[in-house]
N, C-alpha and C. Protein backbone atom coordinates (compact mmCIF):
# COMPACT_ATOMS: atom_id res chain seq x y z
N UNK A 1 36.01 73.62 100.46
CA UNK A 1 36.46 72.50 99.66
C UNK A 1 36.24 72.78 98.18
N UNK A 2 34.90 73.46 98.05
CA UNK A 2 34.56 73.54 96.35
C UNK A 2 35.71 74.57 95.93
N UNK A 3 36.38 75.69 96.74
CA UNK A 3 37.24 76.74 96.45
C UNK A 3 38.16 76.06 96.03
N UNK A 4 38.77 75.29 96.47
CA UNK A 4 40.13 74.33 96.79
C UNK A 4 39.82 73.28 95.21
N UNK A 5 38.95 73.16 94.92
CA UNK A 5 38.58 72.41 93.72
C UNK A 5 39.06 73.14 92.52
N UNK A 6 38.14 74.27 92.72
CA UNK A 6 37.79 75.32 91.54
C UNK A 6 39.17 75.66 91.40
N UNK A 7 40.31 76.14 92.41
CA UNK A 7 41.75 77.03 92.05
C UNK A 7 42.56 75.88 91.59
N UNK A 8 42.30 74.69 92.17
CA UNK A 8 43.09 73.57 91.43
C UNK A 8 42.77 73.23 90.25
N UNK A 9 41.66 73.08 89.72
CA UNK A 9 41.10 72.94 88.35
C UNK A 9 41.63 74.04 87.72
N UNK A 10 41.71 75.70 87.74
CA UNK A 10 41.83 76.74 87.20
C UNK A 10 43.09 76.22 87.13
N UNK A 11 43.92 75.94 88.16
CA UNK A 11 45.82 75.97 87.96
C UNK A 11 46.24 74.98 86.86
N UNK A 12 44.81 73.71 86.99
CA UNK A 12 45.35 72.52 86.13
C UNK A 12 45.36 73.35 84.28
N UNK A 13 44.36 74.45 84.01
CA UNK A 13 44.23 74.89 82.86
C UNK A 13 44.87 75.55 82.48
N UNK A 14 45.85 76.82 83.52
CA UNK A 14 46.66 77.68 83.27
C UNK A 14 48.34 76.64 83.00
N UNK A 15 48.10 75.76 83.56
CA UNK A 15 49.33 74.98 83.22
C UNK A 15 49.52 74.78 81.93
N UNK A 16 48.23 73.91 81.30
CA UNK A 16 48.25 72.95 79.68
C UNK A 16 48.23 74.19 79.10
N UNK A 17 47.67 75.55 79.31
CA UNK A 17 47.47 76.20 78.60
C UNK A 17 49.43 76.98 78.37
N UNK A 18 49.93 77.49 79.35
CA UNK A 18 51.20 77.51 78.81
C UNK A 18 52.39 76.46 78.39
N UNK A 19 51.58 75.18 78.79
CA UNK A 19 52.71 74.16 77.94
C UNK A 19 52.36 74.26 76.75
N UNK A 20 51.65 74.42 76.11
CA UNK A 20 50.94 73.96 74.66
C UNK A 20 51.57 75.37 74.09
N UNK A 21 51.67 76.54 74.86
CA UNK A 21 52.49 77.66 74.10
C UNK A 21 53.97 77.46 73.86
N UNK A 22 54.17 76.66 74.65
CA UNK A 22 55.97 76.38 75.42
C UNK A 22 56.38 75.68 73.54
N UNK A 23 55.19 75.09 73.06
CA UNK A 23 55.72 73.65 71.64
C UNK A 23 55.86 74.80 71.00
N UNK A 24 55.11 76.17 70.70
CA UNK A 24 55.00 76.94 69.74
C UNK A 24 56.51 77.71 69.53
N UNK A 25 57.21 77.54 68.57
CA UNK A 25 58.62 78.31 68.87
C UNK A 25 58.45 79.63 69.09
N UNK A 26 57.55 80.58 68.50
CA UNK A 26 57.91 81.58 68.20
C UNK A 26 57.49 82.21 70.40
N UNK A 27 57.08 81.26 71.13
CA UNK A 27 56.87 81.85 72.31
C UNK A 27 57.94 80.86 73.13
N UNK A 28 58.90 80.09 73.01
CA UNK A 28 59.94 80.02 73.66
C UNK A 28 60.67 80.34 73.99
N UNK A 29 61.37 80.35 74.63
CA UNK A 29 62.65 81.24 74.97
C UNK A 29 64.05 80.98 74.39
N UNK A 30 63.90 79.78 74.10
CA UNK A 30 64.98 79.45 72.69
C UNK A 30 65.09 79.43 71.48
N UNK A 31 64.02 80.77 71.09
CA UNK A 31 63.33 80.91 69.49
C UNK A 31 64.57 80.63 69.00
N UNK A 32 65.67 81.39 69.31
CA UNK A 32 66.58 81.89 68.32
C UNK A 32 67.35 80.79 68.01
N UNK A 33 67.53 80.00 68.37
CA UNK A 33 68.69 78.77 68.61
C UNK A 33 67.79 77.73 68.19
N UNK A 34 66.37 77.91 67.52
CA UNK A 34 66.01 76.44 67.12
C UNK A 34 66.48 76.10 65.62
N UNK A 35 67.05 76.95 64.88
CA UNK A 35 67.47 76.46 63.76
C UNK A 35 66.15 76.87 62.57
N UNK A 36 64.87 77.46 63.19
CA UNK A 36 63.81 77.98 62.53
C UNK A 36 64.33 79.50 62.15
N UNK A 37 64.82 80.11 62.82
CA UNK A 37 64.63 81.45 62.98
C UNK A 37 66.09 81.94 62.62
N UNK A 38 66.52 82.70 62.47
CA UNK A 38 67.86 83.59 61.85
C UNK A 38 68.65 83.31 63.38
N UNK A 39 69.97 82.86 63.54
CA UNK A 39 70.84 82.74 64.32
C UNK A 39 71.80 83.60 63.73
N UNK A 40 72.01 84.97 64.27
CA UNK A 40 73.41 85.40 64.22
C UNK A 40 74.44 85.10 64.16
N UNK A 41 74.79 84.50 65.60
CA UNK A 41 76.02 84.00 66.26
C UNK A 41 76.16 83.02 64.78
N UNK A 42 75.48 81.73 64.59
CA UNK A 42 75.78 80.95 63.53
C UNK A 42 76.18 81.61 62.10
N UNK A 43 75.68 82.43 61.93
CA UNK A 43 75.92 82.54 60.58
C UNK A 43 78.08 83.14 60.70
N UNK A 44 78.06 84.19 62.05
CA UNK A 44 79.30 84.44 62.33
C UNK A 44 80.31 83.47 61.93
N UNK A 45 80.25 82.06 62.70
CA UNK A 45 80.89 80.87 62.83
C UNK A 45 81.05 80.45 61.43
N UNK A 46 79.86 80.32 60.43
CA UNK A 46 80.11 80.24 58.89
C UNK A 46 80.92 81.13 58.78
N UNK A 47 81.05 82.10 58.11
CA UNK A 47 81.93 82.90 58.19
C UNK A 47 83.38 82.70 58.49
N UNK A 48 83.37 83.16 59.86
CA UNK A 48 84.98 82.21 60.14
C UNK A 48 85.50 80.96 59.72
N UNK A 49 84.76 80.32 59.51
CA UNK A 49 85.05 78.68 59.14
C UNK A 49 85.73 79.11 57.63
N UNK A 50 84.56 80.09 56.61
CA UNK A 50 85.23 79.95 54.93
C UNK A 50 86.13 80.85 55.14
N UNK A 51 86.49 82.04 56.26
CA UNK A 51 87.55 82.53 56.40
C UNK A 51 89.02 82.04 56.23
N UNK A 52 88.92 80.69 57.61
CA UNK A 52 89.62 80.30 57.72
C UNK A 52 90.40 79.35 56.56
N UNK A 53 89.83 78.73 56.09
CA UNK A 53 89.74 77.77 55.07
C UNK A 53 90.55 79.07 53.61
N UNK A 54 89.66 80.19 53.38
CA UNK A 54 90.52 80.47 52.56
C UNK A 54 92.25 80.77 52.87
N UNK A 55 92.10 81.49 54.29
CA UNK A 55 93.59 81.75 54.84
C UNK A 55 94.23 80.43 54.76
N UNK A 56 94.17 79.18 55.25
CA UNK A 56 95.20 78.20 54.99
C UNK A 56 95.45 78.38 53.46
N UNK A 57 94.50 78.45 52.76
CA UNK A 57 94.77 77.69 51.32
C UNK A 57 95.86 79.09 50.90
N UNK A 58 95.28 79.90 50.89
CA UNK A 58 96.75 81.22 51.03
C UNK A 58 97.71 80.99 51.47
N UNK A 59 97.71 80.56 52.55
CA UNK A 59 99.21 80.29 53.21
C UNK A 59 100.09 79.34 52.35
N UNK A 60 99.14 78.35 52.28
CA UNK A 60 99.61 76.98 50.96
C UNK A 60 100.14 77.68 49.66
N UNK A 61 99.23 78.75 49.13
CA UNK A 61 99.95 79.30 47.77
C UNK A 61 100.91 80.20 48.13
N UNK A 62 101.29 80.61 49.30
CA UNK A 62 102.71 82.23 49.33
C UNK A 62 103.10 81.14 49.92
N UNK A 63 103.71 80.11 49.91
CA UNK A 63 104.45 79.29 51.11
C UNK A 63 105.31 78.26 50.09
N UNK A 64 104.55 77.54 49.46
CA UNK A 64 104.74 76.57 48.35
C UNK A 64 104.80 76.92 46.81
N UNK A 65 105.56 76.54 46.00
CA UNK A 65 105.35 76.69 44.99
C UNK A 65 104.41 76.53 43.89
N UNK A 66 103.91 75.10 44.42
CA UNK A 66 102.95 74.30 43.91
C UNK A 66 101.75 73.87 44.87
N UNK A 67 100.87 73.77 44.87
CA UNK A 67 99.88 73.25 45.55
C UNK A 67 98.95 72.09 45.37
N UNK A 68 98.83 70.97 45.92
CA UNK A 68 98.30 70.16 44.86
C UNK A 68 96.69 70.28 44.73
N UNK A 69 96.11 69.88 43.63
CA UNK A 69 94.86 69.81 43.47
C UNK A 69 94.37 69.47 44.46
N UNK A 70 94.17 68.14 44.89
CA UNK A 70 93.04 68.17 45.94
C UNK A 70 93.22 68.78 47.53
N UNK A 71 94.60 69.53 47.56
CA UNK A 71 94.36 70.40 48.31
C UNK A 71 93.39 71.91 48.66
N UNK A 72 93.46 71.77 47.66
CA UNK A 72 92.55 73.26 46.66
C UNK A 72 91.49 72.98 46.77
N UNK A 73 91.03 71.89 46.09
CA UNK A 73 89.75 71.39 45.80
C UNK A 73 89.02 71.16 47.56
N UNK A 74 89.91 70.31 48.44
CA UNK A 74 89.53 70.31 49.52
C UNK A 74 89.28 71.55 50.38
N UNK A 75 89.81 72.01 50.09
CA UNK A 75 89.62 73.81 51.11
C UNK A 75 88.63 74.68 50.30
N UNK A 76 88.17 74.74 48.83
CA UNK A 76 87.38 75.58 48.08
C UNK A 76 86.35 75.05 48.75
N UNK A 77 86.34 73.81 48.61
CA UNK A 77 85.16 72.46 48.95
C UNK A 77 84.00 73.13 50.31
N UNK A 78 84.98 73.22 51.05
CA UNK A 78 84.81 74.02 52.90
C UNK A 78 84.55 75.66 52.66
N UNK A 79 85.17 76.13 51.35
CA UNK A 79 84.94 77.46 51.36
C UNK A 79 83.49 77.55 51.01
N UNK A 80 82.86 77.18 49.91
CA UNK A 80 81.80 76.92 49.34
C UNK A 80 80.79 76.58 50.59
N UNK A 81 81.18 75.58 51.34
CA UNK A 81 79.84 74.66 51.87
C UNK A 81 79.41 75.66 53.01
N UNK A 82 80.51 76.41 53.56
CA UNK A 82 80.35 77.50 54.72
C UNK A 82 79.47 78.58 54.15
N UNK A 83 80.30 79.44 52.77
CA UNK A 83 79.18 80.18 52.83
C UNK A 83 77.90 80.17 52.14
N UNK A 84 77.44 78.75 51.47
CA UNK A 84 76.61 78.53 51.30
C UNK A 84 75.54 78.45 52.73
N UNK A 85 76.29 77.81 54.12
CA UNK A 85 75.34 77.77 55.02
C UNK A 85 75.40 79.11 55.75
N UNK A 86 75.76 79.98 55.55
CA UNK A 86 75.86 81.81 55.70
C UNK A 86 75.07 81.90 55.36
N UNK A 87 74.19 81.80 53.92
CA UNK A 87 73.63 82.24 53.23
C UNK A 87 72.25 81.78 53.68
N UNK A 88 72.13 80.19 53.98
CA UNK A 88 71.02 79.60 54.28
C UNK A 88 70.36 80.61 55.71
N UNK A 89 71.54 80.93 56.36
CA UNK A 89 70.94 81.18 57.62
C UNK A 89 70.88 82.45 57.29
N UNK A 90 71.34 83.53 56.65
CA UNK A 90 70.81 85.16 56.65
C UNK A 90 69.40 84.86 55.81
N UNK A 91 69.31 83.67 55.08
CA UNK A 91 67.99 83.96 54.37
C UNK A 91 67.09 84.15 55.16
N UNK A 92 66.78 83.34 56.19
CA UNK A 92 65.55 83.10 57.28
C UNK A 92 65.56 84.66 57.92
N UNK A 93 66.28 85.56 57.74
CA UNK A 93 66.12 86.58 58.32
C UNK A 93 65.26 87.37 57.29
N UNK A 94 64.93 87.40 55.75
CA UNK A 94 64.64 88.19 54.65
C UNK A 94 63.20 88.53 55.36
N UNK A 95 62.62 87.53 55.44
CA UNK A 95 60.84 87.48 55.83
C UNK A 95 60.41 88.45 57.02
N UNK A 96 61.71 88.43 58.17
CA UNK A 96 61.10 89.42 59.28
C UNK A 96 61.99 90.84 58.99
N UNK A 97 62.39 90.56 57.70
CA UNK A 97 63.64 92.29 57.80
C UNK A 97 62.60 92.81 56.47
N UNK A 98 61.56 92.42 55.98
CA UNK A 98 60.67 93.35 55.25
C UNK A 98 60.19 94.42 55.84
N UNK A 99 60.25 95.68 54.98
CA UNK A 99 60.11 96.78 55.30
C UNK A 99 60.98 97.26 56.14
N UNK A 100 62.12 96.80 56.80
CA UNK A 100 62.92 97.24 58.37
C UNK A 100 64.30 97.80 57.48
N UNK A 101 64.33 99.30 56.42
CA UNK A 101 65.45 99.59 56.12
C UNK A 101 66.61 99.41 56.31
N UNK A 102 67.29 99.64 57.31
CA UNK A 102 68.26 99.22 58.12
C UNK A 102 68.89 97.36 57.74
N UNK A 103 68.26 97.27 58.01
CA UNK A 103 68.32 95.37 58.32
C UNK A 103 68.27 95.37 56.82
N UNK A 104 67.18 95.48 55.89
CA UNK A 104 67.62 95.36 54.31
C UNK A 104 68.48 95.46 53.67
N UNK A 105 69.30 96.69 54.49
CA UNK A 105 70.70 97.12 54.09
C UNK A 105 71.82 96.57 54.32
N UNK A 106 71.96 96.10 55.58
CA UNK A 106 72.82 95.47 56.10
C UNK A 106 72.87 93.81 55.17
N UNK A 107 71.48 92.91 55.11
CA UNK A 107 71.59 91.83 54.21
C UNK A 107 71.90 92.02 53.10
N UNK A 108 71.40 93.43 52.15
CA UNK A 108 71.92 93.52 50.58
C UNK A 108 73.61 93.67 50.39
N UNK A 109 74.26 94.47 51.63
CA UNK A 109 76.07 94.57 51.45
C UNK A 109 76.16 93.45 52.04
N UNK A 110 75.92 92.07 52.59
CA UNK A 110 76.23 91.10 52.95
C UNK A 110 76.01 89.89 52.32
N UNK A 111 74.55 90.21 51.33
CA UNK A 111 74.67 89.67 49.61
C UNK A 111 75.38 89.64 48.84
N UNK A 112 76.35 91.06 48.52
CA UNK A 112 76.47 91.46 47.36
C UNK A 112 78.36 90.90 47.90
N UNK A 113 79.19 90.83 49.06
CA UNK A 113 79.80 90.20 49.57
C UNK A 113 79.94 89.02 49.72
N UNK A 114 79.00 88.27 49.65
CA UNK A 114 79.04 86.63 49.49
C UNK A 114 79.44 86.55 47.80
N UNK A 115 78.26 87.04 47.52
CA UNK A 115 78.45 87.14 45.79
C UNK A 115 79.63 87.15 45.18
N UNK A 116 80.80 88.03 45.78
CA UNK A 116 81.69 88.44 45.11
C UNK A 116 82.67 87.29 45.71
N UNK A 117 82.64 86.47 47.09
CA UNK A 117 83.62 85.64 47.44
C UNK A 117 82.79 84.23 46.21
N UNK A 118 81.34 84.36 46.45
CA UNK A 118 81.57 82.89 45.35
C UNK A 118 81.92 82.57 43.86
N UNK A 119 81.68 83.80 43.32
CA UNK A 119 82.86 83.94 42.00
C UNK A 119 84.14 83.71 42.24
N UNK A 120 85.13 84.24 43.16
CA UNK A 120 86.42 83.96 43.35
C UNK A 120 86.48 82.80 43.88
N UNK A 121 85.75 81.86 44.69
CA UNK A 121 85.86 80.35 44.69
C UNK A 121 85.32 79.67 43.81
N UNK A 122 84.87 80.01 42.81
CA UNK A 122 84.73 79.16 41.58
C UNK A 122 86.03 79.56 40.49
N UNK A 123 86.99 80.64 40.49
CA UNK A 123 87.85 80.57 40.47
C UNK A 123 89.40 79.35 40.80
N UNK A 124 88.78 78.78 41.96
CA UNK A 124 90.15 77.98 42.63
C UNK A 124 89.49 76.90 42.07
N UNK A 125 88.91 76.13 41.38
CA UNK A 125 88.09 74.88 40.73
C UNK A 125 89.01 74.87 39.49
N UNK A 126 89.61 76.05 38.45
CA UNK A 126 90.90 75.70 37.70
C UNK A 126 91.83 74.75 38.21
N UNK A 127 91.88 73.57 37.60
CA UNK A 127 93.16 72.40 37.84
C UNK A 127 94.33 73.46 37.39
N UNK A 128 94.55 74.29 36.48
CA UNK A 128 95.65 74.70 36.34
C UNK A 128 96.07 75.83 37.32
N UNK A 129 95.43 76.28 37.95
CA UNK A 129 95.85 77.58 39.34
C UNK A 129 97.48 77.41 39.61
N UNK A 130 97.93 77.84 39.57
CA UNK A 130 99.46 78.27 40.23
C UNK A 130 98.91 78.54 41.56
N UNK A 131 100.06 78.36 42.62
CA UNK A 131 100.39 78.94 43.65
C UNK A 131 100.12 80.10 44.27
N UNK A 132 100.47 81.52 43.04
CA UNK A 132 100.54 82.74 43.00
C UNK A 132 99.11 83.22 42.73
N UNK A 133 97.92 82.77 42.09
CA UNK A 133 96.91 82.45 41.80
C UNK A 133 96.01 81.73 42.92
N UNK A 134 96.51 80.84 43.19
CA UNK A 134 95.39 80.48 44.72
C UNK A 134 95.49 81.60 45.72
N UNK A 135 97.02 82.01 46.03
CA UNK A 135 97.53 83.25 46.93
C UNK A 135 96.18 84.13 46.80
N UNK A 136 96.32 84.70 45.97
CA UNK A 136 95.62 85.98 45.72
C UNK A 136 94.33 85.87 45.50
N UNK A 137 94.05 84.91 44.87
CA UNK A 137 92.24 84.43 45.07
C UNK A 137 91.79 83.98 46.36
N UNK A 138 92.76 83.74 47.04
CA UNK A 138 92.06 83.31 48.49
C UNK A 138 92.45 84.59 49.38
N UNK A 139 92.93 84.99 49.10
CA UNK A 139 93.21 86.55 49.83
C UNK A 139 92.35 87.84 49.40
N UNK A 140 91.17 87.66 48.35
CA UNK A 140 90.17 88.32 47.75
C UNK A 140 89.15 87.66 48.41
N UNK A 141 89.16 86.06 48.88
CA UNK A 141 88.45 85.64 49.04
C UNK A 141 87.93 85.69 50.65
N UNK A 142 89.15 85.92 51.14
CA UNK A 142 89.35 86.03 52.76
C UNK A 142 88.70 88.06 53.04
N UNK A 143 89.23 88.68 52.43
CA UNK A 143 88.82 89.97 52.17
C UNK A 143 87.41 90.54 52.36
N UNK A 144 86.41 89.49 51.15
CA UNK A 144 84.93 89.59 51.29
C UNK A 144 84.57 88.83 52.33
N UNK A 145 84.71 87.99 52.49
CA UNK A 145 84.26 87.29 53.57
C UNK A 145 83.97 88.21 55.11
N UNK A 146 85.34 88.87 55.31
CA UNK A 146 85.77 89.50 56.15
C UNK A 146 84.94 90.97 56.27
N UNK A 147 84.64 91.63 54.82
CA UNK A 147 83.68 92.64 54.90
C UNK A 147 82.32 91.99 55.31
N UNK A 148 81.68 90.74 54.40
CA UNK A 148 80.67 90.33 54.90
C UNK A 148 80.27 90.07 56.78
N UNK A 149 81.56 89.59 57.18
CA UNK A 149 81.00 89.63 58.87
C UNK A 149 81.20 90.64 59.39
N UNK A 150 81.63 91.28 59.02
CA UNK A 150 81.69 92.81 59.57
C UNK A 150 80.67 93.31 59.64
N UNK A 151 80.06 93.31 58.55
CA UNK A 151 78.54 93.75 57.82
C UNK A 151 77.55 93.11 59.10
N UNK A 152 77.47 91.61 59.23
CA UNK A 152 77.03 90.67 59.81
C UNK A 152 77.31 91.58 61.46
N UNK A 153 77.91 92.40 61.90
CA UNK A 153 78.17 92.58 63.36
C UNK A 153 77.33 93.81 63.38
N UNK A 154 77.71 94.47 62.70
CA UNK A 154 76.88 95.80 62.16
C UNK A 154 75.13 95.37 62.19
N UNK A 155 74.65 93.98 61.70
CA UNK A 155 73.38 93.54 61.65
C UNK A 155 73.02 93.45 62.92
N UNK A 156 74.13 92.46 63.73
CA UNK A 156 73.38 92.34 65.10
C UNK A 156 73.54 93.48 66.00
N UNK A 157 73.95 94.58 66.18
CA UNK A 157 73.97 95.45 66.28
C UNK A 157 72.72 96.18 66.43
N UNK A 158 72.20 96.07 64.95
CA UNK A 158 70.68 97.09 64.33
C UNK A 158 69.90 96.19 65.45
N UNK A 159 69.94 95.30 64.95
CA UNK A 159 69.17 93.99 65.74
C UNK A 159 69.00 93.74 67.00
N UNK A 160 69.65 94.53 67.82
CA UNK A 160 69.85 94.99 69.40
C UNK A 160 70.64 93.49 69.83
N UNK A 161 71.36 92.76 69.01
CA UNK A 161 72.11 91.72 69.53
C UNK A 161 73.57 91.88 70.42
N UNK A 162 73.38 91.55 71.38
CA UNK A 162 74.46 91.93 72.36
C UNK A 162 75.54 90.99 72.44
N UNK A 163 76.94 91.13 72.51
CA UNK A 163 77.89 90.35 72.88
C UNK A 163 77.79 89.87 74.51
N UNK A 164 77.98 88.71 74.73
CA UNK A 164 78.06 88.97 76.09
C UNK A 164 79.22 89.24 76.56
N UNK A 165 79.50 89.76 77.96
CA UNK A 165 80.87 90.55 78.60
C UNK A 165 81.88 89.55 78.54
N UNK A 166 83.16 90.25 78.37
CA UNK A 166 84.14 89.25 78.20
C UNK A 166 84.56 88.58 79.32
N UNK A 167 84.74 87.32 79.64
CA UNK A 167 84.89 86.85 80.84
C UNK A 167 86.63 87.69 81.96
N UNK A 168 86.38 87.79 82.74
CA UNK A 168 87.76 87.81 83.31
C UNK A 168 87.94 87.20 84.60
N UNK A 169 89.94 87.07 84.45
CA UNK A 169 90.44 85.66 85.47
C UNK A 169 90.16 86.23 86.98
């Protein structure tokens, strides 16, 4: 009976003792996805989103003659807010990619790529932009972007981040 006590008492401690690890993120199994820690996949989705956003607004300037302002303004708007949250989320990666060459490298050409798309969207903030002018600024703008996730695949990559298999019918 005292055995039967003692392994139940021991089980009751080994329990609290891994729930109380379970709160700690960094020993969950959903580190990556709590929004603490660098999400790949997310920062991807940024990405595509100011991708996309610049490609319409392109399409709008080689398509139309004119474009109106708050069309512009509305799509820079989305270009901006995306890769600003790109940015938020490769930051959380800076702290564990110290010292890890590789990974430094991959964030500095994926810096220096954001960099160059948010000058050209502070570009499309001219009320006077032509058509021919949004065209081509959002097609510089679609460009970096496009090197940046590239860069970004290349990271998860270093990062041993795996695609999962493509489904088939």
């Amino acid at each position: 009976m005292s055995k039967s006590l003692f392994v139940l008492a021991m089980l009751s401690i080994l329990g609290s003792v891994q729930w109380a690890a379970a709160d700690n993120p960094s020993f969950r199994a959903d580190r990556k996805i709590t929004g603490e820690y660098f999400r790949p996949h997310t920062a991807s989705t940024y990405h595509q989103g100011a991708i996309r956003h610049a490609e319409t607004l392109g399409y709008y300037g080689r398509r139309y003659s004119n474009v109106p302002v708050e069309t512009t303004r509305e799509h820079a708007a989305e270009i901006v807010r995306n890769l600003n949250a790109a940015k938020k989320e490769l930051s959380k990666l800076e702290k564990e990619a110290k010292g890890n060459k590789p990974v430094e490298a991959h964030l500095k050409a994926i810096e220096s790529h954001h960099a160059k798309a948010t000058e050209l969207a502070k570009q499309l903030e001219d009320k006077s932009a032509d058509a021919k002018t949004i065209a081509a600024c959002t097609a510089n703008i679609a460009k970096e972007l496009k090197a940046a996730e590239a860069e970004n695949e290349k990271l998860k990559k270093t990062l041993g981040i795996v695609e999962p298999p493509a489904k088939t019918k």
